[in-house]
C-alpha atoms as a PDB file:
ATOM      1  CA  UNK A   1     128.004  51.953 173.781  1.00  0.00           C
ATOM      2  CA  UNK A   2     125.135  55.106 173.587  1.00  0.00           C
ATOM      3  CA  UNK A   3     125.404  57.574 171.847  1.00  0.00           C
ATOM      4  CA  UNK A   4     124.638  61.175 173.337  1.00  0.00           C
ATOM      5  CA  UNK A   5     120.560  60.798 172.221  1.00  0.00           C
ATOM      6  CA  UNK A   6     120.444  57.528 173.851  1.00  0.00           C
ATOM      7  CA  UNK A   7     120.266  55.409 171.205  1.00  0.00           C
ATOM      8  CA  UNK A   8     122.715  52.590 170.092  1.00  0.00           C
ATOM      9  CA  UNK A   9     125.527  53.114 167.816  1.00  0.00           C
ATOM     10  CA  UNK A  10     125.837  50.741 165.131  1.00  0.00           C
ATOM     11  CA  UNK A  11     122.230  49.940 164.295  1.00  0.00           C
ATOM     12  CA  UNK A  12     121.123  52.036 161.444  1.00  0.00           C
ATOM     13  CA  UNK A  13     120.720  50.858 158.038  1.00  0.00           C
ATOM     14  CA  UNK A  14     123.500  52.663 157.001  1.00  0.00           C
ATOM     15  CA  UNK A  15     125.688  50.519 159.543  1.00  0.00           C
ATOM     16  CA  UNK A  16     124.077  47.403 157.649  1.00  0.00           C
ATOM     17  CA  UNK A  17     125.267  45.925 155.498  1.00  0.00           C
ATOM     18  CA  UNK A  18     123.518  46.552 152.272  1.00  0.00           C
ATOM     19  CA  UNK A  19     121.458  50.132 151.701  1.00  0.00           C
ATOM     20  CA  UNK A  20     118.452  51.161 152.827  1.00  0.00           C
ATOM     21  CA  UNK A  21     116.300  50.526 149.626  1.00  0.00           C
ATOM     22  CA  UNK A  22     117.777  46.512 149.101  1.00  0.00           C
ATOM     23  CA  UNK A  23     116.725  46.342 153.254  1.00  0.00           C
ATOM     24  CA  UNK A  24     113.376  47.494 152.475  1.00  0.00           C
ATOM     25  CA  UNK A  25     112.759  45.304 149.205  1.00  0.00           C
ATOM     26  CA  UNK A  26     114.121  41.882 151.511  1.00  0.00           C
ATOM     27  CA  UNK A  27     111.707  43.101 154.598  1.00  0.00           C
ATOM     28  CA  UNK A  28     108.893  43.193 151.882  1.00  0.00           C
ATOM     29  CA  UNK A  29     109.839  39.957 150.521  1.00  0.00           C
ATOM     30  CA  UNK A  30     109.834  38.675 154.081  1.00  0.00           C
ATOM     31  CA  UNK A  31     106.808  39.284 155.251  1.00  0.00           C
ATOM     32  CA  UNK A  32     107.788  42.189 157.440  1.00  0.00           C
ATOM     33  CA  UNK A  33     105.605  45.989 157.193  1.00  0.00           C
ATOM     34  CA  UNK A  34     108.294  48.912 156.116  1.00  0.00           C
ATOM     35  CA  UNK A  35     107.287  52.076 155.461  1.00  0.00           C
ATOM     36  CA  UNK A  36     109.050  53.233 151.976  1.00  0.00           C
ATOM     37  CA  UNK A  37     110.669  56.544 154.079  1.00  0.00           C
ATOM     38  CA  UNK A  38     111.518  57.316 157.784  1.00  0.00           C
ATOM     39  CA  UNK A  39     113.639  54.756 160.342  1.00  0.00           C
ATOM     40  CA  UNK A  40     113.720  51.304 159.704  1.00  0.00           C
ATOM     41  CA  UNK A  41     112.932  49.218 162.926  1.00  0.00           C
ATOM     42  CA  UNK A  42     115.586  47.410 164.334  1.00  0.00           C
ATOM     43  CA  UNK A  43     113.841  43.958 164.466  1.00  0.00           C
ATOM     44  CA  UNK A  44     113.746  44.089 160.806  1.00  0.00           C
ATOM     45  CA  UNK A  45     117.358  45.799 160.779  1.00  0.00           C
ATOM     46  CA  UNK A  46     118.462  42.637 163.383  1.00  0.00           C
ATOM     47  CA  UNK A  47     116.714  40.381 161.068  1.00  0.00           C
ATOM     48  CA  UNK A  48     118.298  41.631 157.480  1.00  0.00           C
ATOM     49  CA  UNK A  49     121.488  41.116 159.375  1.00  0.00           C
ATOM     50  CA  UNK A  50     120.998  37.652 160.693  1.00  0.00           C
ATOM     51  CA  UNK A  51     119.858  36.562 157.257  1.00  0.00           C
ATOM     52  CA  UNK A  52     122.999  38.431 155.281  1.00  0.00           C
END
């Protein structure tokens, strides 16, 4: 389901499981480029997921 702004519902890093500093530290320790503030993208959100 969308939300009102368009987006999808259910794929922040809040949603995830884990917060967002321990997604950020495995997306560093996996080879994938995260900024340390702002939105995390959701291939690396899909990916944290898939691995947890």
């Amino acid at each position: 389901m969308r939300s009102p702004r368009g987006g999808r519902r259910g794929t922040s890093a809040r949603a995830a499981k884990g917060g967002t500093s321990e997604i950020r530290a495995w997306a560093k320790d996996n080879g994938f480029e995260v900024s340390d503030r702002g939105r995390i993208p959701a291939g690396v959100l899909e990916a944290y997921e898939a691995a947890n």
